[in-house]
C-alpha atoms as a PDB file:
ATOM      1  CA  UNK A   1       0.000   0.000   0.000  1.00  0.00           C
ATOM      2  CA  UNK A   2       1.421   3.285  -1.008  1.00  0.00           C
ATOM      3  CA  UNK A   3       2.587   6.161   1.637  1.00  0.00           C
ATOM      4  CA  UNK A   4      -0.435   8.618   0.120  1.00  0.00           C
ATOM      5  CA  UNK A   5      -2.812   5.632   0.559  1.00  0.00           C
ATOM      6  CA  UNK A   6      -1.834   4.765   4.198  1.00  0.00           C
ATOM      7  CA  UNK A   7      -2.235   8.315   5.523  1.00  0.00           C
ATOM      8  CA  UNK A   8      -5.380   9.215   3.830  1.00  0.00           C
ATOM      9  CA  UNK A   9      -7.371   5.691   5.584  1.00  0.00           C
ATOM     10  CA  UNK A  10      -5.465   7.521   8.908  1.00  0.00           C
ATOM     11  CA  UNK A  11      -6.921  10.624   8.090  1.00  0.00           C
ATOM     12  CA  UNK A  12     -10.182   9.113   7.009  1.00  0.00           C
ATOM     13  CA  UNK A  13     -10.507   7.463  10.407  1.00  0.00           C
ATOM     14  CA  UNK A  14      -9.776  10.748  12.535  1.00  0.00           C
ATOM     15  CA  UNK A  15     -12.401  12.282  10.436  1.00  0.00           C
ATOM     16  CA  UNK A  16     -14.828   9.917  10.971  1.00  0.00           C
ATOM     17  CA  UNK A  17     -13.916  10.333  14.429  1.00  0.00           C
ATOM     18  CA  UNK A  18     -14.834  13.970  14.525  1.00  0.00           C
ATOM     19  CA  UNK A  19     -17.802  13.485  13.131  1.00  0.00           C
ATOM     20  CA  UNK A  20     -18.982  11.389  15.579  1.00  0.00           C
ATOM     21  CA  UNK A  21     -18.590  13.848  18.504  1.00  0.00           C
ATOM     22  CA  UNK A  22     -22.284  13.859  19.307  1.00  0.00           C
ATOM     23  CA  UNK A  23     -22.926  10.458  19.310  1.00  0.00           C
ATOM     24  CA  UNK A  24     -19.503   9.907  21.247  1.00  0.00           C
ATOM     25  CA  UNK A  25     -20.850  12.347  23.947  1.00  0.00           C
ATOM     26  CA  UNK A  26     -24.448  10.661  24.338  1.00  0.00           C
ATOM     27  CA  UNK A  27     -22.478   6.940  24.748  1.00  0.00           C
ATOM     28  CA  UNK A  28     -19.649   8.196  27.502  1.00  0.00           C
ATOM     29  CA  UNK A  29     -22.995   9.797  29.186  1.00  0.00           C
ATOM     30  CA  UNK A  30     -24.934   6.264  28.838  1.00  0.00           C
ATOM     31  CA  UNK A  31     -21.897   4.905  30.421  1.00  0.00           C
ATOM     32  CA  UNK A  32     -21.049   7.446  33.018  1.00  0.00           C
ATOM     33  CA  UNK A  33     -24.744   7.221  34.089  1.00  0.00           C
ATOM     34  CA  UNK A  34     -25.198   3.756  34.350  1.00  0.00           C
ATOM     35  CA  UNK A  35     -22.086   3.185  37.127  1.00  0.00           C
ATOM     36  CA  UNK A  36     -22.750   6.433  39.047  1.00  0.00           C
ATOM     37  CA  UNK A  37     -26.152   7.307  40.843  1.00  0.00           C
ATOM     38  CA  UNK A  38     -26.732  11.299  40.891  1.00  0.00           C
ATOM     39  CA  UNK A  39     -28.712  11.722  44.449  1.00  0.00           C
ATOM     40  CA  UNK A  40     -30.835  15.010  42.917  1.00  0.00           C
ATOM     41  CA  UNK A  41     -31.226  14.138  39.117  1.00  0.00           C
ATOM     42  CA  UNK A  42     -32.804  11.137  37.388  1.00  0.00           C
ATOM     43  CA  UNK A  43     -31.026   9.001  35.069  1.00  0.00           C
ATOM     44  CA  UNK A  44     -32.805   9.686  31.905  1.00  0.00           C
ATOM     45  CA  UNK A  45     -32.817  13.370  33.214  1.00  0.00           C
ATOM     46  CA  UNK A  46     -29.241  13.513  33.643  1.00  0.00           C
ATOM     47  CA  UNK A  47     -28.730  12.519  30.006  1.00  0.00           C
ATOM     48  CA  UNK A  48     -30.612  15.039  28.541  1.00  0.00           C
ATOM     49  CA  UNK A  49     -29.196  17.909  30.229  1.00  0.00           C
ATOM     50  CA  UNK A  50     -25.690  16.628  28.890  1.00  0.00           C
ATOM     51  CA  UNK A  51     -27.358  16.872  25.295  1.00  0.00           C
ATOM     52  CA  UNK A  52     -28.603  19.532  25.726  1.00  0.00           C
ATOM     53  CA  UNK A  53     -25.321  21.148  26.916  1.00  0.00           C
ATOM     54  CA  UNK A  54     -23.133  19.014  24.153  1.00  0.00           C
ATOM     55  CA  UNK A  55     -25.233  20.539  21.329  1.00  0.00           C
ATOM     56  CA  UNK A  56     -25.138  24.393  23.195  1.00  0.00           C
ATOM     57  CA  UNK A  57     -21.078  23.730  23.324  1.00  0.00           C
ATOM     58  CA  UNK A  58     -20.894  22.394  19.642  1.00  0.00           C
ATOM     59  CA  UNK A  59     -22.497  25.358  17.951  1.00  0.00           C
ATOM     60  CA  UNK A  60     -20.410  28.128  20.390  1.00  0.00           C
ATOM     61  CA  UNK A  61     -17.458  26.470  19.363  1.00  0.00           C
ATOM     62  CA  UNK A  62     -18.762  26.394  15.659  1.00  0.00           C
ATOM     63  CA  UNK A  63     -18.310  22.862  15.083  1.00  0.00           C
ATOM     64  CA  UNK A  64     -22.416  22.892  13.748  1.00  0.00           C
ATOM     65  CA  UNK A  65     -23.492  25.644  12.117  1.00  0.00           C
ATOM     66  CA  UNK A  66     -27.296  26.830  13.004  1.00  0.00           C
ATOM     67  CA  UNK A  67     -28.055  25.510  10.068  1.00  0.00           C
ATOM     68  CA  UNK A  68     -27.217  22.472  10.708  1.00  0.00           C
ATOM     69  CA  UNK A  69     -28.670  22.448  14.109  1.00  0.00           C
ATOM     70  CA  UNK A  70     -32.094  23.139  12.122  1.00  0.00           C
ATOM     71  CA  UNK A  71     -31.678  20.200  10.528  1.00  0.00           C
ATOM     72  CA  UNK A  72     -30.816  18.202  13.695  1.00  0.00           C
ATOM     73  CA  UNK A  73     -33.620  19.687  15.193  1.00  0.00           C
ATOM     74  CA  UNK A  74     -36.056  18.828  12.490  1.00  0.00           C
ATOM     75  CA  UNK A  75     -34.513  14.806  12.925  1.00  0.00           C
ATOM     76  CA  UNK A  76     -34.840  15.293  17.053  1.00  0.00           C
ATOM     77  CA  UNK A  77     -38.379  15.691  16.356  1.00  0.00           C
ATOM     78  CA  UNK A  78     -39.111  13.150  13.810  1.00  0.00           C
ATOM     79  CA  UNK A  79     -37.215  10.768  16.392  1.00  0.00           C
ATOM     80  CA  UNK A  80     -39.377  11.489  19.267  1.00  0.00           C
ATOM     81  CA  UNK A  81     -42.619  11.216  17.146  1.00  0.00           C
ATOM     82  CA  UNK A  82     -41.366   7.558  16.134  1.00  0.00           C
ATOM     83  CA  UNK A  83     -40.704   6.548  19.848  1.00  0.00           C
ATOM     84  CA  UNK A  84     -43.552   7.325  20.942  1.00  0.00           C
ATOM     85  CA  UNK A  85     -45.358   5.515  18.914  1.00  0.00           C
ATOM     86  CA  UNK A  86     -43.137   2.395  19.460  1.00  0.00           C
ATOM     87  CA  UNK A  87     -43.245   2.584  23.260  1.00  0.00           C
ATOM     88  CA  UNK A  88     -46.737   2.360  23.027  1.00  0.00           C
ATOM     89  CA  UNK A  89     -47.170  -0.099  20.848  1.00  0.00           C
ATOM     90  CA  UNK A  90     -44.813  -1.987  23.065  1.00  0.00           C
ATOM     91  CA  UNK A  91     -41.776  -2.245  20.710  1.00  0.00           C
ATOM     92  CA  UNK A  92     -38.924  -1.159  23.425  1.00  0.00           C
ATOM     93  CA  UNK A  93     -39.692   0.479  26.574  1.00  0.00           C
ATOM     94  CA  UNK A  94     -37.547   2.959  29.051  1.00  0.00           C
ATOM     95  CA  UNK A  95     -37.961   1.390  32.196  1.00  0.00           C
ATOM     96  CA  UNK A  96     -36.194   4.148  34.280  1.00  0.00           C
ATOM     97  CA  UNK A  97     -37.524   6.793  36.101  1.00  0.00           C
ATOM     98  CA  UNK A  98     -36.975  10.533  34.376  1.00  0.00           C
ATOM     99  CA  UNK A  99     -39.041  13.495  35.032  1.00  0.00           C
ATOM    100  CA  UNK A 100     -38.848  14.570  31.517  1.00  0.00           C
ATOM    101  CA  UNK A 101     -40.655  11.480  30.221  1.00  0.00           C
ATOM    102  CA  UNK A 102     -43.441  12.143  28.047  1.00  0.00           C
ATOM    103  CA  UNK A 103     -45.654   9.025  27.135  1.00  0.00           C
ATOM    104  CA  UNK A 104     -43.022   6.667  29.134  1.00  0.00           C
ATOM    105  CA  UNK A 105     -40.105   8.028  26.146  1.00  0.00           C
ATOM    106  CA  UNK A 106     -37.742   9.927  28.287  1.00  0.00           C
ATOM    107  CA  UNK A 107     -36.691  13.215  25.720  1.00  0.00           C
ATOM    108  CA  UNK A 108     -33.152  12.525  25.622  1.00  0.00           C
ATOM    109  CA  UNK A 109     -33.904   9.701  23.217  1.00  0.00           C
ATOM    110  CA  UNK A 110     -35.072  12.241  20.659  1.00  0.00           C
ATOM    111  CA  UNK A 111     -31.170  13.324  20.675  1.00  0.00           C
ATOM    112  CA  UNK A 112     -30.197   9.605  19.589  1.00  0.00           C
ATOM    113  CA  UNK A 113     -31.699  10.119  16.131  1.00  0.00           C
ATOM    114  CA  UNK A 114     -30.378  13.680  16.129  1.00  0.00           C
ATOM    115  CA  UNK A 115     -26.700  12.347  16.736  1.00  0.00           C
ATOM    116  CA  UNK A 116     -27.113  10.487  13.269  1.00  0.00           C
ATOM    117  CA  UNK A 117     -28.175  13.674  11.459  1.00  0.00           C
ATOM    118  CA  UNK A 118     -25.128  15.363  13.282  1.00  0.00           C
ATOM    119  CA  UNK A 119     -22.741  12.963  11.647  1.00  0.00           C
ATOM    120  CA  UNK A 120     -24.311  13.400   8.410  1.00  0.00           C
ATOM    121  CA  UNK A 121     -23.711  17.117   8.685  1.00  0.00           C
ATOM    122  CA  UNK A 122     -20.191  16.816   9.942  1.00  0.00           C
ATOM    123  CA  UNK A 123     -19.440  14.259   6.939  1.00  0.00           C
ATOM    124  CA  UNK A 124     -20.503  16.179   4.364  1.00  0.00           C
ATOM    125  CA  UNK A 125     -18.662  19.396   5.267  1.00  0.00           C
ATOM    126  CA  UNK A 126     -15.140  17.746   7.024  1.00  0.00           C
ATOM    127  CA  UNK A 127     -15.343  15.261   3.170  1.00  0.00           C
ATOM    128  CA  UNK A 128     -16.749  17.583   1.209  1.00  0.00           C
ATOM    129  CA  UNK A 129     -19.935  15.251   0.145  1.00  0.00           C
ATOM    130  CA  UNK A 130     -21.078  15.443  -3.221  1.00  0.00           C
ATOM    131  CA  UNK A 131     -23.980  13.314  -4.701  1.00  0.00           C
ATOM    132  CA  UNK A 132     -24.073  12.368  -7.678  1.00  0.00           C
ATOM    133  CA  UNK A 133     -26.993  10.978 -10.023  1.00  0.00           C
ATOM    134  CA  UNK A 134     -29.108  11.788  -6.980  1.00  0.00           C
ATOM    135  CA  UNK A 135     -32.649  11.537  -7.643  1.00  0.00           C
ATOM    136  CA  UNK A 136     -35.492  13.746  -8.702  1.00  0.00           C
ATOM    137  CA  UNK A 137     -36.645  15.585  -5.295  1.00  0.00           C
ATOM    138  CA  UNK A 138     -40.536  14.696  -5.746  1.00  0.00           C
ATOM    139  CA  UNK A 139     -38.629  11.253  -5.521  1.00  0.00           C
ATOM    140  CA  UNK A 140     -37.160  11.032  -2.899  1.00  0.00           C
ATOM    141  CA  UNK A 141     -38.833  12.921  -0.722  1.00  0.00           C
ATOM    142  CA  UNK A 142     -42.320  10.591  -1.651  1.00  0.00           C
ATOM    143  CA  UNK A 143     -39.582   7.491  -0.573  1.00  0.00           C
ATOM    144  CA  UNK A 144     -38.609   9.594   2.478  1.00  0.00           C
ATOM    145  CA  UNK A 145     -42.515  10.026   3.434  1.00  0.00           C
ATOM    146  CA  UNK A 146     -43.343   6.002   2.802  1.00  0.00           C
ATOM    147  CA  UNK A 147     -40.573   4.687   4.803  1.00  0.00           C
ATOM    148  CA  UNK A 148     -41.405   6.993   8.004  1.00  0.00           C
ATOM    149  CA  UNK A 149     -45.265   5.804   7.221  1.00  0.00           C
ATOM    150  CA  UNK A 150     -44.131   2.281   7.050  1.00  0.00           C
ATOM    151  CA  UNK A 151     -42.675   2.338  10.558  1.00  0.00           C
ATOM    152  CA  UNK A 152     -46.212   3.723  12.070  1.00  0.00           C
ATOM    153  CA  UNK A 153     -48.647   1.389   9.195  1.00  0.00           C
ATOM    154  CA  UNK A 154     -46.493  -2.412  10.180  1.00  0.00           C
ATOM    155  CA  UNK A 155     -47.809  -2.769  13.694  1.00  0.00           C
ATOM    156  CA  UNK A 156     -51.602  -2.874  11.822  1.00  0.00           C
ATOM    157  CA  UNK A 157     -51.262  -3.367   8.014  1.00  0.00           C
ATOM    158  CA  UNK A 158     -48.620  -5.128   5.725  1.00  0.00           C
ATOM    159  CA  UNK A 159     -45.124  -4.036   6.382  1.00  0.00           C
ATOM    160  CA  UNK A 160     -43.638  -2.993   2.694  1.00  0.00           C
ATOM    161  CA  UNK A 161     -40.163  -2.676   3.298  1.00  0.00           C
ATOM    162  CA  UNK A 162     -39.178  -4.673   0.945  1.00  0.00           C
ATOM    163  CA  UNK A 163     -41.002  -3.096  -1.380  1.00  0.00           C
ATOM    164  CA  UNK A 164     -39.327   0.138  -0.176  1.00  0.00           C
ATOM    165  CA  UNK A 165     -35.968  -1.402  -0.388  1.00  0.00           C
ATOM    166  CA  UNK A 166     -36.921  -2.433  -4.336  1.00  0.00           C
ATOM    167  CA  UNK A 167     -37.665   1.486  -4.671  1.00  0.00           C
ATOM    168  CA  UNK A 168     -34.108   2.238  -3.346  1.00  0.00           C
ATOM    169  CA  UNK A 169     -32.459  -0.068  -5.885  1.00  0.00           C
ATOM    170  CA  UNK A 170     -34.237   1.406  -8.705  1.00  0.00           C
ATOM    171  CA  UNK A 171     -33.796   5.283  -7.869  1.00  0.00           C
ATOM    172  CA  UNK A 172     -30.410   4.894  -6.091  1.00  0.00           C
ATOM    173  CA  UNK A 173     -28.721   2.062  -8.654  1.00  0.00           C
ATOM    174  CA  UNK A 174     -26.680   4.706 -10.313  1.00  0.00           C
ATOM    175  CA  UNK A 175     -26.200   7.422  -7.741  1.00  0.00           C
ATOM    176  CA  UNK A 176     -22.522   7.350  -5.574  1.00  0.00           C
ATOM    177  CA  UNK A 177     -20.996   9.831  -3.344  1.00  0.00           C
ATOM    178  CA  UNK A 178     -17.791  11.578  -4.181  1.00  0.00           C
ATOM    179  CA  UNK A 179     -15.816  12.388  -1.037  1.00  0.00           C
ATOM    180  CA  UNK A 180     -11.915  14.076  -0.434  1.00  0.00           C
ATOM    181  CA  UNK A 181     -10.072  12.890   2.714  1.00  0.00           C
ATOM    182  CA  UNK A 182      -7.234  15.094   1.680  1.00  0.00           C
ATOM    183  CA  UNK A 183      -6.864  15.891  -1.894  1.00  0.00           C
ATOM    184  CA  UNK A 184      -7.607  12.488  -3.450  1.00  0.00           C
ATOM    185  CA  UNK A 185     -11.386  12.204  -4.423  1.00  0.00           C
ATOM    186  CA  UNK A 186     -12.817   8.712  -3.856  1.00  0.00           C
ATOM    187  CA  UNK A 187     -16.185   7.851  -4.684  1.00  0.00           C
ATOM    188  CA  UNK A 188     -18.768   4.741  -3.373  1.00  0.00           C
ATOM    189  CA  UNK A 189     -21.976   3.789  -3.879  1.00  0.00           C
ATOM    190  CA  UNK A 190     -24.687   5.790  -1.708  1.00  0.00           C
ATOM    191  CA  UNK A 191     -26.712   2.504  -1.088  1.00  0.00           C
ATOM    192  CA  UNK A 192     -23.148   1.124  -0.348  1.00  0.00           C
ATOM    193  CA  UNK A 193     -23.192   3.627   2.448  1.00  0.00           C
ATOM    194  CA  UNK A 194     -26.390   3.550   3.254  1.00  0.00           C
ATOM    195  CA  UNK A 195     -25.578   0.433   4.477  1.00  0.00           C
ATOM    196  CA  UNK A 196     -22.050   0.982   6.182  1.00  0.00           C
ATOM    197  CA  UNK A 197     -23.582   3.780   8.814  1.00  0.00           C
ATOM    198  CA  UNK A 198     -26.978   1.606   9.466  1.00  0.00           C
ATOM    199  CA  UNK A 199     -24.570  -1.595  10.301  1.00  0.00           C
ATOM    200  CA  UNK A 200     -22.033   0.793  12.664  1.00  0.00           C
ATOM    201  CA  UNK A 201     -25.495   2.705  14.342  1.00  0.00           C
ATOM    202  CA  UNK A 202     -26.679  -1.367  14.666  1.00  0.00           C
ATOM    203  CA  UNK A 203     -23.239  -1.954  16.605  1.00  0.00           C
ATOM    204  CA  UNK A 204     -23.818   1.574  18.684  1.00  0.00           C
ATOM    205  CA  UNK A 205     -27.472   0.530  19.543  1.00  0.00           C
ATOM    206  CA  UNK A 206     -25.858  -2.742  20.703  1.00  0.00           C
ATOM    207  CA  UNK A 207     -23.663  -0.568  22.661  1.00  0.00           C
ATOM    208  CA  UNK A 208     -26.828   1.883  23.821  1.00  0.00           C
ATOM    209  CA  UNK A 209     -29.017  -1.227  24.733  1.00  0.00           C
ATOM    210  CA  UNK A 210     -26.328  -2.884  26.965  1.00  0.00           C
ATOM    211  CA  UNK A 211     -25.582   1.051  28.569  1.00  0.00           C
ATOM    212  CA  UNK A 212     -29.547   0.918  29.663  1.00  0.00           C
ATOM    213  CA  UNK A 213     -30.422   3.111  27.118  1.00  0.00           C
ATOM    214  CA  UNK A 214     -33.656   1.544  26.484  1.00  0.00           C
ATOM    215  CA  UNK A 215     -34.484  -2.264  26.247  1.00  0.00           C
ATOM    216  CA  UNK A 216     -36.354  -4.758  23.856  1.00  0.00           C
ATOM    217  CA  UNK A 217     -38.459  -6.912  24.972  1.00  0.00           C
ATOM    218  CA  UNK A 218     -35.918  -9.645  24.612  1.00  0.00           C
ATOM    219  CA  UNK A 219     -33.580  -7.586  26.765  1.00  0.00           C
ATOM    220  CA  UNK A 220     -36.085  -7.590  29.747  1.00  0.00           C
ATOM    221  CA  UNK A 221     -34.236 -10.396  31.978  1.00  0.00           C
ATOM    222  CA  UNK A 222     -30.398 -10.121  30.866  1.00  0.00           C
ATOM    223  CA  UNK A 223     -29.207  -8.065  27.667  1.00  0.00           C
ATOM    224  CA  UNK A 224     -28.633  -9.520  24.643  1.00  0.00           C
ATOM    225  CA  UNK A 225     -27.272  -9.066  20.806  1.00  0.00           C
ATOM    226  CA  UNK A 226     -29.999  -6.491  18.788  1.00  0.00           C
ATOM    227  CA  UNK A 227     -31.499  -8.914  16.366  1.00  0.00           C
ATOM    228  CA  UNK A 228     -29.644  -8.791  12.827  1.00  0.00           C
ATOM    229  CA  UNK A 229     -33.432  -7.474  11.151  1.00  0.00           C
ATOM    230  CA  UNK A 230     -32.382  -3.992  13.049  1.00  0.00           C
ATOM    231  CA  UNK A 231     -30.091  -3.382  10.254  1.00  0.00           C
ATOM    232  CA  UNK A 232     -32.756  -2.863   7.352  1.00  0.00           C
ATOM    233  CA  UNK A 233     -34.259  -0.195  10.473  1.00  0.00           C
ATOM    234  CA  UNK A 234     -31.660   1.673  10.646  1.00  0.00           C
ATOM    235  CA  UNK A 235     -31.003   1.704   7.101  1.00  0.00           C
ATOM    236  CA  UNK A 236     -34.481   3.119   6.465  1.00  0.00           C
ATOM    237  CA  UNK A 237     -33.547   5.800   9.400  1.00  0.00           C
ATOM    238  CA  UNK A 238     -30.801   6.558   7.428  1.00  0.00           C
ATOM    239  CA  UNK A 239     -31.974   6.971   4.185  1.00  0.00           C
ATOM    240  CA  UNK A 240     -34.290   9.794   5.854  1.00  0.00           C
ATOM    241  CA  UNK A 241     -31.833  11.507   7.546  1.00  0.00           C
ATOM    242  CA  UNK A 242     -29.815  11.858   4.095  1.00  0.00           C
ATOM    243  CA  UNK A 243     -32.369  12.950   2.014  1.00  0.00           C
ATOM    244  CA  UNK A 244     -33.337  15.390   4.301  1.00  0.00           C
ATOM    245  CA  UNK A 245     -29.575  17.040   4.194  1.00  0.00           C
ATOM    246  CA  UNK A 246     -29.250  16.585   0.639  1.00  0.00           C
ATOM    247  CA  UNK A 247     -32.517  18.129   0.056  1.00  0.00           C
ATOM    248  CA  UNK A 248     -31.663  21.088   1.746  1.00  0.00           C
ATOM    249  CA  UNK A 249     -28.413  21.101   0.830  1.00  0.00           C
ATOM    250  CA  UNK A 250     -29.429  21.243  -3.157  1.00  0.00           C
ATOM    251  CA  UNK A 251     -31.034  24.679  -2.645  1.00  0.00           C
ATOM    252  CA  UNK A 252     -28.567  26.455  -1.192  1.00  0.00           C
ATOM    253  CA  UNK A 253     -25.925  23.995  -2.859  1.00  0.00           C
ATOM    254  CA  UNK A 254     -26.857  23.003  -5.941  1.00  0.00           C
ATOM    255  CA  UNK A 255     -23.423  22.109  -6.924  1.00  0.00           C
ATOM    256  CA  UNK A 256     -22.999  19.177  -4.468  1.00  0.00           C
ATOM    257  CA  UNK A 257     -26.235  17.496  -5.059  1.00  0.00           C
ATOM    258  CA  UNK A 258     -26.531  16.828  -8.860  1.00  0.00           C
ATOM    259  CA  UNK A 259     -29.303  14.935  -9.978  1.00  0.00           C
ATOM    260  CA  UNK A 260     -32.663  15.143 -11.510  1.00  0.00           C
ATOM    261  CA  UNK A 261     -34.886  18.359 -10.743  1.00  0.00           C
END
């Protein structure tokens, strides 16, 4: 492997790093909370005050822009919407105690889906994301509205998500995502990478689940391994999340998102 090759995976990785300060910040809480008991604060509680400061600290020191904290707001919301529904219908539950539950969802959980629009934003400024045959925007953003439905419509009608995964073939199949680590442009697949950050959020919510952060019902009497069907989940998740950015990003960027109109 060549000298140029060898220090731009390096730098690739400390990128990748950065870009996952949020996410970092919400497991060393999950962990830091689950072996020390704060006498005045609830668990759950104590979490979401440390997002809420993380995400204060990350826009002073201008590591997110507002903008971008628009856009992680928008996913914070569209997060808490979806677990509340699933807590109800029994899908996980937060067993804890937390005076800022709502529903029995505790809102620091809302902050777990914004940590993946985070790293979205952070990659596509620290690689300089562009997308390329991306498609047309009535597209996508129909696919982006059908997979959120899906996740509601399952519990009671006929779960299409394989449908919605034949949909992502056919409008993704040519599109790929150029990105520089430090000169050197590379380029992959986007449903290639789809699937790379849903498999490493699957090993984080392994991570999260064994931390306490919530619990399946399988998890109820001892933890164990987030079934393998969590992937095509968090692949959906993702899918939204990058749409969302690249949606935005097209009008005031039209340069890094070509596609179809």
């Amino acid at each position: 492997m060549k000298s140029e090759h060898v220090k731009d995976f390096l730098l690739f990785g400390w990128k990748q790093a950065l870009c996952c300060i949020f996410p970092v910040v919400i497991f060393l809480t999950l962990a830091v909370s689950k072996v020390l008991t704060l006498p005045f604060l609830h668990r759950y509680d104590f979490i979401l005050l440390v997002c809420i400061l993380a995400q204060i600290v990350l826009v002073w020191m201008k590591l997110e822009s507002v903008d971008e904290l628009k856009v992680i707001t928008v996913f914070h919301i569209i997060g808490l919407g979806l677990e509340l529904y699933k807590v109800h219908m029994g899908s996980w539950s937060y067993p804890e105690e937390g005076w800022t539950k709502i529903g029995g969802v505790p809102l620091y959980s809302g902050f777990m889906y914004a940590s993946v629009s985070s790293y979205v934003c952070q990659a596509w400024k620290r690689f300089d994301l562009h997308l390329i045959h991306w498609p047309r925007t009535s597209f996508a953003i129909i696919l982006s509205v059908s997979i959120y439905t899906n996740f509601f419509t399952h519990h009671f009608a006929y779960d299409i998500r394989w449908v919605l995964i034949a949909l992502i073939v056919i409008l993704f199949y040519k599109s790929h995502i150029r990105f520089t680590v430090i000169t050197k442009t590379y380029r992959m697949h986007t449903i290639l990478s789809f699937m790379l950050v849903a498999f490493f959020i699957w090993l984080a919510e392994n991570i999260s689940t064994f931390l306490g952060a919530w619990r399946y019902p399988d998890q109820e009497i001892s933890w164990r391994i987030v079934h393998w069907g969590k992937i095509s989940s968090w692949f959906m998740l993702v899918i939204i999340t990058i749409i969302i950015v690249a949606e935005l990003k097209r009008i005031k960027y039209p340069e890094q998102v070509k596609g179809t109109k």
